[in-house]
N, C-alpha and C. Protein backbone atom coordinates (compact mmCIF):
# COMPACT_ATOMS: atom_id res chain seq x y z
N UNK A 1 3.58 29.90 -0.58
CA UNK A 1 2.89 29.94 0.69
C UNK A 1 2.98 31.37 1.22
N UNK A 2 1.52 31.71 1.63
CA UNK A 2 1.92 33.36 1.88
C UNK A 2 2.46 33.56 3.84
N UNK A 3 2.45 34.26 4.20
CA UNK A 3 3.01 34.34 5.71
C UNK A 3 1.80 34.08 6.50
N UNK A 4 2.20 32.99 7.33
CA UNK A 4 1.56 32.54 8.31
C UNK A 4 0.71 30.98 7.57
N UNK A 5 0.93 30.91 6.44
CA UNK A 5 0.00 29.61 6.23
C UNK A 5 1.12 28.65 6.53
N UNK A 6 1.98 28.59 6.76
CA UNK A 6 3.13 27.38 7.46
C UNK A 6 2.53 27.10 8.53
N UNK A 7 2.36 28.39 9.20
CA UNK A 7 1.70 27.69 10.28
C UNK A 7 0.37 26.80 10.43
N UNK A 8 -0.40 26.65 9.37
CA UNK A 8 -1.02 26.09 9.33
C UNK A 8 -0.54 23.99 8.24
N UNK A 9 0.57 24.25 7.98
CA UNK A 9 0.96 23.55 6.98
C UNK A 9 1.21 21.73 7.86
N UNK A 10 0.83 20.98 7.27
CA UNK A 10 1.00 19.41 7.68
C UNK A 10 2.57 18.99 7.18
N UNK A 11 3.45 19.28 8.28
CA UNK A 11 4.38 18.88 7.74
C UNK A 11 4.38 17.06 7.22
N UNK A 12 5.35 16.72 5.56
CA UNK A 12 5.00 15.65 5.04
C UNK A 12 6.80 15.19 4.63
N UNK A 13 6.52 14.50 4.21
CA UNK A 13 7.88 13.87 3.38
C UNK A 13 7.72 12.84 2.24
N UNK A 14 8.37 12.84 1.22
CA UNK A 14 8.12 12.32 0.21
C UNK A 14 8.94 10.86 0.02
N UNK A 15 8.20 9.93 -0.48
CA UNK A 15 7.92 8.51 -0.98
C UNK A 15 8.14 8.19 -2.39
N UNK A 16 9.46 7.71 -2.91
CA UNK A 16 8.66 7.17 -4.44
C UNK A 16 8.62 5.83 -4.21
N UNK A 17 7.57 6.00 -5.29
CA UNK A 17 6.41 5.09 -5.68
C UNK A 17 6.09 4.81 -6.93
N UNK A 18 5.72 3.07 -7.23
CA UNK A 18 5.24 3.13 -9.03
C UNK A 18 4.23 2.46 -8.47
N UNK A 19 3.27 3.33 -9.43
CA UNK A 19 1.85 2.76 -9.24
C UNK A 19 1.05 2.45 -10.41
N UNK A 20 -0.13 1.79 -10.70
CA UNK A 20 -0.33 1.39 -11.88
C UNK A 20 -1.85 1.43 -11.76
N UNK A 21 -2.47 1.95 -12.58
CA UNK A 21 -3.83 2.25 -12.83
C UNK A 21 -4.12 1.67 -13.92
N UNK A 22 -5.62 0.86 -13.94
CA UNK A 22 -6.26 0.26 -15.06
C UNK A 22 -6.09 1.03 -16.44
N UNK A 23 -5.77 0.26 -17.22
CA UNK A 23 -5.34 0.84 -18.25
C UNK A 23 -4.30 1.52 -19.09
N UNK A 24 -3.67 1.64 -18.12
CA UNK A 24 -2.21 2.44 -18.03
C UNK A 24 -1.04 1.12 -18.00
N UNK A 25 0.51 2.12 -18.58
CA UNK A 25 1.37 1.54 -17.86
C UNK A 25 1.64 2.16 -16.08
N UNK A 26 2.46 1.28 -15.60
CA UNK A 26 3.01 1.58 -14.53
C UNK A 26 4.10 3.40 -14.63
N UNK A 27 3.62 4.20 -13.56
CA UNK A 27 4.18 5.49 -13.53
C UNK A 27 4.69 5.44 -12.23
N UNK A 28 5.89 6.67 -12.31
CA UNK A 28 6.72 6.61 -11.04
C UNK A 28 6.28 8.05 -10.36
N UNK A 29 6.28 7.98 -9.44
CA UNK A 29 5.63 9.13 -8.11
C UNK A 29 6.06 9.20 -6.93
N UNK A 30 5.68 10.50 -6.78
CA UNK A 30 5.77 10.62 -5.22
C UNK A 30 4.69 10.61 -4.33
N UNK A 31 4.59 10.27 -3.01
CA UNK A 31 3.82 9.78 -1.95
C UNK A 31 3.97 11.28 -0.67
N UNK A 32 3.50 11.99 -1.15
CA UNK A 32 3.30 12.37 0.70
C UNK A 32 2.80 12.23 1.43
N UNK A 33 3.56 12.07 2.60
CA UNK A 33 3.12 11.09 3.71
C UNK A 33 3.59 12.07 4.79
N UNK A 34 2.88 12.02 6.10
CA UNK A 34 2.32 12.81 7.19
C UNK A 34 3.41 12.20 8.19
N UNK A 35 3.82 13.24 8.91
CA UNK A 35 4.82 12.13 9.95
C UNK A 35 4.29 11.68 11.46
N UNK A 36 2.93 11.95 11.50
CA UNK A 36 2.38 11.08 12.30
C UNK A 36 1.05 10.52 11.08
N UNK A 37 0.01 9.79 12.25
CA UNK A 37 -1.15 9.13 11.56
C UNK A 37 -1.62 8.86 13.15
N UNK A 38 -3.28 9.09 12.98
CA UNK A 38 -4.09 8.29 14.20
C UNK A 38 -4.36 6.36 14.05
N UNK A 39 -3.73 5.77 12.70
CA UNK A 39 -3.86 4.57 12.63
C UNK A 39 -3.04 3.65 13.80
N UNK A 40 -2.10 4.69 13.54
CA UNK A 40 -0.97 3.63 15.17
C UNK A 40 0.40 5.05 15.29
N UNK A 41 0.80 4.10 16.03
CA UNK A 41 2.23 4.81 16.76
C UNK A 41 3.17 5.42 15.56
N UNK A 42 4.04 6.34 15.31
CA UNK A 42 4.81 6.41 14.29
C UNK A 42 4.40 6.86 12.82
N UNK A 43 5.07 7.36 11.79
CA UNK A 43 4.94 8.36 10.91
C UNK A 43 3.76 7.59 9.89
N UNK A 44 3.23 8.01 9.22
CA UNK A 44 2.31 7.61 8.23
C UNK A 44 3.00 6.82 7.13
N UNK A 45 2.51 5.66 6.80
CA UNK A 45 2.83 4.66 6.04
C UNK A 45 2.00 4.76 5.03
N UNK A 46 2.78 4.27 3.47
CA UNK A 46 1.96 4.21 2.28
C UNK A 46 0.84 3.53 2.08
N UNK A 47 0.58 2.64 2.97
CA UNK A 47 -1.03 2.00 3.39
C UNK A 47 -1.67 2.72 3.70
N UNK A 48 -1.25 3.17 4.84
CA UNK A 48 -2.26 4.28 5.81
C UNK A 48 -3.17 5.45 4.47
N UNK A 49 -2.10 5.94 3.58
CA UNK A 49 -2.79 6.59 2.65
C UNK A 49 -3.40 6.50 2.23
N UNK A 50 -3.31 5.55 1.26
CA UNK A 50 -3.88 4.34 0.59
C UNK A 50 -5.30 4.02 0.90
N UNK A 51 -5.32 3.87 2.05
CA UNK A 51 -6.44 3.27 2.68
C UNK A 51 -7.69 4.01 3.34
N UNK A 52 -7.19 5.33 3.52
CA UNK A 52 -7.70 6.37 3.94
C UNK A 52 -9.02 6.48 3.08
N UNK A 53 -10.32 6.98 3.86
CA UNK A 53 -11.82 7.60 3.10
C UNK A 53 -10.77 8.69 2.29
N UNK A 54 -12.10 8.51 0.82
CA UNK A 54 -11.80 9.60 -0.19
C UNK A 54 -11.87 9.41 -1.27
N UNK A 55 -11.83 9.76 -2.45
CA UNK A 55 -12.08 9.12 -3.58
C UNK A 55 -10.80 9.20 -4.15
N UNK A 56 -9.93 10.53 -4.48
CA UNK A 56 -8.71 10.61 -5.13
C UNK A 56 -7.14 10.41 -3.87
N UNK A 57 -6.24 10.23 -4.76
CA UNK A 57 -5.08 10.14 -4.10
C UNK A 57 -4.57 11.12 -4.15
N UNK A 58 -3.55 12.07 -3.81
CA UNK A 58 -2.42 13.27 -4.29
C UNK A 58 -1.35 12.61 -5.44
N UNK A 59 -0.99 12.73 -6.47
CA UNK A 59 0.79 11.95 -6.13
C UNK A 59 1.26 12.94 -7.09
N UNK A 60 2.25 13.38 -6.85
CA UNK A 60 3.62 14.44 -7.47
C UNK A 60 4.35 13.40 -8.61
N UNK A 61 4.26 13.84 -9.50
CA UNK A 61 5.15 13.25 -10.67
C UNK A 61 6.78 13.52 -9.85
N UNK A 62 7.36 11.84 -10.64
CA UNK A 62 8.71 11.58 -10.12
C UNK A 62 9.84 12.85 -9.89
N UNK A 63 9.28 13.27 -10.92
CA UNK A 63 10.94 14.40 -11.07
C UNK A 63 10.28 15.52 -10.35
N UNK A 64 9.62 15.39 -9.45
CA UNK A 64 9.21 16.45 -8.52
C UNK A 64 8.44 17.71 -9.45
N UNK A 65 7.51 17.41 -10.23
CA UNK A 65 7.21 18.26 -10.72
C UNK A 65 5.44 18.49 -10.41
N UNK A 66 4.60 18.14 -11.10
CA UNK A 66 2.86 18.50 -11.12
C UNK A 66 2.15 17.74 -10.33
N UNK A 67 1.10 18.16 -9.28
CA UNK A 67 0.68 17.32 -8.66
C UNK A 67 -0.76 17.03 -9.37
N UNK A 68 -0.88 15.52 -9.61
CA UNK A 68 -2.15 14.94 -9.91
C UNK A 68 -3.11 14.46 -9.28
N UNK A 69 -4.26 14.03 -9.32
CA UNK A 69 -5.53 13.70 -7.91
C UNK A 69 -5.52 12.44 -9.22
N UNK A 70 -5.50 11.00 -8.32
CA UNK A 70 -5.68 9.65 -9.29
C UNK A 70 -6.55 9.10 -8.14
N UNK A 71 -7.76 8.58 -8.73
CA UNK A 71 -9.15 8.02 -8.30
C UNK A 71 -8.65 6.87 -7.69
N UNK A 72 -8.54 6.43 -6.19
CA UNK A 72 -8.20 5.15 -6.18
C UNK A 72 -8.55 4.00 -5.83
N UNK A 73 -10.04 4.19 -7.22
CA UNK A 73 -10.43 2.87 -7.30
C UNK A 73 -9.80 2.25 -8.50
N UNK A 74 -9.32 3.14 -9.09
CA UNK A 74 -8.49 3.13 -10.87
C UNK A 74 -6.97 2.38 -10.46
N UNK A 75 -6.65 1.85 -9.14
CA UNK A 75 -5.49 1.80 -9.30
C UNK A 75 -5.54 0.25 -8.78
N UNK A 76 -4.70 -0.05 -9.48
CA UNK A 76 -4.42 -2.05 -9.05
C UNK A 76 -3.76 -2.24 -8.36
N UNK A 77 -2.40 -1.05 -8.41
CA UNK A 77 -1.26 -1.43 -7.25
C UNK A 77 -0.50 -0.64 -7.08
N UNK A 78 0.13 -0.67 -5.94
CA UNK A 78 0.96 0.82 -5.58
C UNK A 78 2.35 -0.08 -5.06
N UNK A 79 3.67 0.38 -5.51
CA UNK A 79 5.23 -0.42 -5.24
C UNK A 79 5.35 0.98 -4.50
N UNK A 80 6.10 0.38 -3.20
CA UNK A 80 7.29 1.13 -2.62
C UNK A 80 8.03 0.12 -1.71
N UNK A 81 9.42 1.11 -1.39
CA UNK A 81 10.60 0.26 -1.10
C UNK A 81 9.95 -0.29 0.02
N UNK A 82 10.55 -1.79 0.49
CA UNK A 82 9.44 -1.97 1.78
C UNK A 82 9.62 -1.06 2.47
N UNK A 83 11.54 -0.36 2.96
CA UNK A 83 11.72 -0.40 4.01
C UNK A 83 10.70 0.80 4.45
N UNK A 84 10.24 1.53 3.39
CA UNK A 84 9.15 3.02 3.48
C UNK A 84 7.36 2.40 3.87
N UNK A 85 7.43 0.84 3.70
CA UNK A 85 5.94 0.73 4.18
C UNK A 85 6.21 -0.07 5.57
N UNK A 86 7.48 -0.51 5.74
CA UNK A 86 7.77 -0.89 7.42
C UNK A 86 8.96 -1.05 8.12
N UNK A 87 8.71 0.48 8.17
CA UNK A 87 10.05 1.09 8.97
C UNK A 87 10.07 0.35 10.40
N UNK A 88 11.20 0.18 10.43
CA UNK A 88 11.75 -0.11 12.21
C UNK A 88 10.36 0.75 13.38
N UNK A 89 10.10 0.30 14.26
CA UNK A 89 9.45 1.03 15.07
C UNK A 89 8.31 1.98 15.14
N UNK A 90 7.58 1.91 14.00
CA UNK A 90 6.94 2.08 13.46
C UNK A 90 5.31 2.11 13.88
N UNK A 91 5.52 0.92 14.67
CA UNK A 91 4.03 0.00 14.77
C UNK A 91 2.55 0.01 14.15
N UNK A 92 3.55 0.11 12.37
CA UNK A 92 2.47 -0.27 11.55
C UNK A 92 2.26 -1.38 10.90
N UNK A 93 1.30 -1.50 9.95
CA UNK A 93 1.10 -2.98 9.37
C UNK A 93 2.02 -3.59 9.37
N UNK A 94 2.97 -3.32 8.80
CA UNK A 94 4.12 -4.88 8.70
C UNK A 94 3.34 -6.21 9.79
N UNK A 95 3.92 -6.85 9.07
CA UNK A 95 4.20 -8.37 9.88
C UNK A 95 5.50 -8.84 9.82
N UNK A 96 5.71 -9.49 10.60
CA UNK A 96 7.34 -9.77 10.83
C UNK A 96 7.26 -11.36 10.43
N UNK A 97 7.54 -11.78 9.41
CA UNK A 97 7.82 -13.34 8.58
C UNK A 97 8.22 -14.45 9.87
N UNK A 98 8.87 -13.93 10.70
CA UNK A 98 9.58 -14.95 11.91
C UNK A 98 8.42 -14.76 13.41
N UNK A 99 7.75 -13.73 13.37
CA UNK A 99 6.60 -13.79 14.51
C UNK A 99 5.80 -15.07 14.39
N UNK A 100 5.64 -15.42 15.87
CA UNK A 100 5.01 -16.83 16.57
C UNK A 100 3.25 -16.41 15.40
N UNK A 101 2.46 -17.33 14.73
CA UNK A 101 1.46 -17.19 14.34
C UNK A 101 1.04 -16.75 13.27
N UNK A 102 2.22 -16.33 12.11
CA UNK A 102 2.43 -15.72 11.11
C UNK A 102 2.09 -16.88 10.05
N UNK A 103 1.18 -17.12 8.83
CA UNK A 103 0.72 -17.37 7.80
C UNK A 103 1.19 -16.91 6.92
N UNK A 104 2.62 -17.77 5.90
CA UNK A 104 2.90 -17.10 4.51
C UNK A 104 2.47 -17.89 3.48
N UNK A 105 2.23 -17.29 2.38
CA UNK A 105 1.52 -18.00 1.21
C UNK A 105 2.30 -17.41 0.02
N UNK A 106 3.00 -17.84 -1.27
CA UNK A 106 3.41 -17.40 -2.13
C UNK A 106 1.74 -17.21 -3.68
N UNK A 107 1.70 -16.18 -3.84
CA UNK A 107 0.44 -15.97 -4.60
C UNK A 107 0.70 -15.27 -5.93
N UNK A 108 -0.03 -16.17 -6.83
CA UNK A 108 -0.50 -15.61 -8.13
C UNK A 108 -1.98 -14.26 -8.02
N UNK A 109 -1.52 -13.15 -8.30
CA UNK A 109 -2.96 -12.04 -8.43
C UNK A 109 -2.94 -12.05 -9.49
N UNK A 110 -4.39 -11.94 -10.27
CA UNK A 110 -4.83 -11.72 -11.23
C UNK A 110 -6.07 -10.51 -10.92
N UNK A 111 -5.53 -9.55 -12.35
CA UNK A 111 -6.57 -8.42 -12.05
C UNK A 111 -7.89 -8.58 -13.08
N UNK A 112 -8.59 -7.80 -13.20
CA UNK A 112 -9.96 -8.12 -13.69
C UNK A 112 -9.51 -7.40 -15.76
N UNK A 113 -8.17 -6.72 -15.30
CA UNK A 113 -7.56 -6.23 -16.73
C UNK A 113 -7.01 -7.40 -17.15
N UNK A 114 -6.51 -8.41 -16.81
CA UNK A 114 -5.80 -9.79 -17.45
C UNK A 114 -4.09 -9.58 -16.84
N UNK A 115 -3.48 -8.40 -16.07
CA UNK A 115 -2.84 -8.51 -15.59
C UNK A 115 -2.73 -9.10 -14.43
N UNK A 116 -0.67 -9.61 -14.15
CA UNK A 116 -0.57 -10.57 -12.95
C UNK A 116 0.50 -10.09 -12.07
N UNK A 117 0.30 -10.55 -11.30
CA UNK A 117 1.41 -10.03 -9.95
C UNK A 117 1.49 -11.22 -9.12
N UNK A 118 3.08 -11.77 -8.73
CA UNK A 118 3.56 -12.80 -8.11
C UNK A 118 3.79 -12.15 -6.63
N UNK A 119 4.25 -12.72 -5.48
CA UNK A 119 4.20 -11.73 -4.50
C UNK A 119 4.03 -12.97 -3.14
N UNK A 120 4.61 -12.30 -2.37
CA UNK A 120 4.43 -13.45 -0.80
C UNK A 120 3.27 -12.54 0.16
N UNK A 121 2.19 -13.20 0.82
CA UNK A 121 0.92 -12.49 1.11
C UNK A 121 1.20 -12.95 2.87
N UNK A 122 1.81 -12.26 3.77
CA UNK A 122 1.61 -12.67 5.29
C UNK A 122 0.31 -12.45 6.24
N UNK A 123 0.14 -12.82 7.07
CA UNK A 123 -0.86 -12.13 7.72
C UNK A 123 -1.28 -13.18 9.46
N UNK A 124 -1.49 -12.65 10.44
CA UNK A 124 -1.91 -13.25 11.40
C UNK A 124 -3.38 -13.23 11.20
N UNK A 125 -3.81 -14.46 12.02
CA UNK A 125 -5.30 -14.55 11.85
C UNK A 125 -5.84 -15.20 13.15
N UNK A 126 -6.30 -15.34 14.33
CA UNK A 126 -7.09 -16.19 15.10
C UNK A 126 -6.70 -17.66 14.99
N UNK A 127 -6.59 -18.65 15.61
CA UNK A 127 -6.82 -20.00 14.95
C UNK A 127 -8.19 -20.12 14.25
N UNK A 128 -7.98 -21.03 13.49
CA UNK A 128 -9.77 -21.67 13.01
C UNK A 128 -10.07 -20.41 11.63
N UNK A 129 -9.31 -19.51 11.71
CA UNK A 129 -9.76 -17.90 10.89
C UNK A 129 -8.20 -18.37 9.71
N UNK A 130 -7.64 -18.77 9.91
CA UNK A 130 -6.37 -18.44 9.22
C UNK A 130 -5.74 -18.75 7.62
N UNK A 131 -7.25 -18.85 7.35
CA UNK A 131 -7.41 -19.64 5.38
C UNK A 131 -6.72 -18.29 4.75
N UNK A 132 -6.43 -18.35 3.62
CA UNK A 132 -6.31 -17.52 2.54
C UNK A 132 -7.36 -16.57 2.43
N UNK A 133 -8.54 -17.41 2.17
CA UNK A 133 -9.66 -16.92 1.90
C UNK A 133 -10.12 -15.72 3.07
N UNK A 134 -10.06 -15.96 4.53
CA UNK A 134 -10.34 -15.31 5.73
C UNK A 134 -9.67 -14.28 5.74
N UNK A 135 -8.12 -14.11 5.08
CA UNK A 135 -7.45 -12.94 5.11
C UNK A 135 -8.05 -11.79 3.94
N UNK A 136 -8.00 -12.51 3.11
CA UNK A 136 -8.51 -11.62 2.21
C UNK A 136 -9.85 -10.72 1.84
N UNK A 137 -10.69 -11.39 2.67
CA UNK A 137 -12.21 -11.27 3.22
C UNK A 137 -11.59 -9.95 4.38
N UNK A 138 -10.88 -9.86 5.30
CA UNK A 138 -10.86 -9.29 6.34
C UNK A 138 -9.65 -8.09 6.05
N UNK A 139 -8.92 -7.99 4.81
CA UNK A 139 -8.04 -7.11 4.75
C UNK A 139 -8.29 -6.35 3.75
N UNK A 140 -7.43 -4.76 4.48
CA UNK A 140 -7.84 -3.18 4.22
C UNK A 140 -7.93 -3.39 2.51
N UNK A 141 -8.58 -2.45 1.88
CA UNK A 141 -8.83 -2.45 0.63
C UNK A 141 -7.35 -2.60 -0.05
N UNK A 142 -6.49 -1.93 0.44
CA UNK A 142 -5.07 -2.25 -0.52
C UNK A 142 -4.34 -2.79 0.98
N UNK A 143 -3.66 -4.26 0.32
CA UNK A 143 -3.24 -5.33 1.25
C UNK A 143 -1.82 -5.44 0.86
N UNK A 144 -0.69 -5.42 1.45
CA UNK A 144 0.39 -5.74 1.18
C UNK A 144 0.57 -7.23 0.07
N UNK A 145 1.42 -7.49 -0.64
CA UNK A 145 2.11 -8.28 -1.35
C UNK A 145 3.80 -8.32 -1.46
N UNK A 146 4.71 -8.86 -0.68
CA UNK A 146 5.88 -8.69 -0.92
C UNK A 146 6.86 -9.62 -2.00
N UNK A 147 7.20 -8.28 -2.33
CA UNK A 147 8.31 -9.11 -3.24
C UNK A 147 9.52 -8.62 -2.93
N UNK A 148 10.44 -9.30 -2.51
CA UNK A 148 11.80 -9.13 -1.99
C UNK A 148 11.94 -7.78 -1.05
N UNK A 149 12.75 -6.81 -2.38
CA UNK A 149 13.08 -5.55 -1.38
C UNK A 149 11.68 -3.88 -1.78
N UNK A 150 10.84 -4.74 -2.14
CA UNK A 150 9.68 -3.83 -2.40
C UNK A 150 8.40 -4.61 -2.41
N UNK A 151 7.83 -3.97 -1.71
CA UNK A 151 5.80 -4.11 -1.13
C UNK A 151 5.54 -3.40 -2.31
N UNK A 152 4.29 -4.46 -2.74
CA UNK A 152 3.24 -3.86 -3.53
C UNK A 152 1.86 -3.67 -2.58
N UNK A 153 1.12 -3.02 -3.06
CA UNK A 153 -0.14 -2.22 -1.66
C UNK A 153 -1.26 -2.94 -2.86
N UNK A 154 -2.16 -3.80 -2.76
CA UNK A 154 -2.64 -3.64 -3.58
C UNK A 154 -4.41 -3.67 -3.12
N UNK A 155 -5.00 -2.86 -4.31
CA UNK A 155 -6.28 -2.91 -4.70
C UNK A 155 -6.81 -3.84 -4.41
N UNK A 156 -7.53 -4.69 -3.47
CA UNK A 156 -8.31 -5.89 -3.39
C UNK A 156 -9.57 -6.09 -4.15
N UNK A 157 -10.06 -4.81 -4.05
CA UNK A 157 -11.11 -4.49 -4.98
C UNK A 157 -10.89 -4.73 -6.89
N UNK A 158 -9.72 -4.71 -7.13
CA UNK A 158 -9.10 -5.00 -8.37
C UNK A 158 -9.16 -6.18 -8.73
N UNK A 159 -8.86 -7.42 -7.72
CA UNK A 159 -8.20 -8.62 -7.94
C UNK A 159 -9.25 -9.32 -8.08
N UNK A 160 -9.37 -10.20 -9.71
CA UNK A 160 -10.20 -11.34 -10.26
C UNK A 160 -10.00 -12.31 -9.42
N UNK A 161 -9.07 -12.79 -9.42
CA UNK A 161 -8.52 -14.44 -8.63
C UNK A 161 -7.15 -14.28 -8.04
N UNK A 162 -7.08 -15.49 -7.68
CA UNK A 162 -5.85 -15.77 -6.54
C UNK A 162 -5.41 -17.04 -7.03
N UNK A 163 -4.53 -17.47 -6.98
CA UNK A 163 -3.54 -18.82 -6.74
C UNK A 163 -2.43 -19.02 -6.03
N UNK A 164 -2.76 -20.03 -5.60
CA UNK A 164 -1.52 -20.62 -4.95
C UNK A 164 -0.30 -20.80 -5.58
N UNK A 165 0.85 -20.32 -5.52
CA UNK A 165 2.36 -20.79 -6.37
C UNK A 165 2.87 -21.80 -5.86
């Protein structure tokens, strides 16, 4: 960085992440992420990225080394630790499992590659709105999936079918 472009610089902080693109195995990365966002209150979340207009992603190979641009329509799913997609105070996507109105569903994804992903799918909805089907119709192109102590973000645009577990 030459003098004075700091000052122009977005300060970020880094995320790992395994993410998995059609065709590929699953690779481990880094996420930079913005410590605000105009989506809501609090630092930028691996959704928020995710989800953002654009065609490519950034992501830094794990060992901190080369940065790559990955197309992300190529990608089925993005893992990070939850606690990095819903930090305390945050007031981002998360849903809180014990909030009054909360819808959990345990789900089979199937991608259009023949791969599968198990995963618990939350979401508030309206009364009368609150099917499976209504969430998935109405949520951001990559939608949370939790599995225990790590969120998968995933591609909706990816996913062949759904089942119920």
């Amino acid at each position: 960085m030459t003098r004075g472009e700091e000052d122009f610089a977005v300060p970020k902080h880094a995320v790992a992440a395994r993410l998995r693109v059609v065709g590929r195995e699953p690779a481990e990365v880094l996420l930079h992420l913005s410590e605000g966002t105009p989506r809501h209150g609090g630092r930028e979340l691996p959704s928020d990225l995710l989800n953002e207009d654009g065609t490519f992603l950034p992501v830094q190979d794990a060992t901190g080394g080369e940065i790559h641009l990955v197309r992300r329509r190529s990608l089925l799913w993005v893992s990070v630790a939850a606690d990095d997609e819903e930090g305390p105070g945050d007031g981002g996507p998360a849903v809180d499992a014990e909030a009054p109105g909360v819808t959990s569903e345990r789900v089979r994804l199937r991608f259009e590659d023949g791969s599968e992903i198990v995963g618990l799918l939350r979401w508030v909805l309206p009364a009368g709105r609150r099917r499976l089907q209504d969430y998935l119709e109405q949520a951001d192109t990559f939608f949370p999936l939790y599995e225990g102590e790590r969120v998968k973000l995933v591609n909706r645009e990816r996913v062949a079918s759904v089942e119920l577990e």
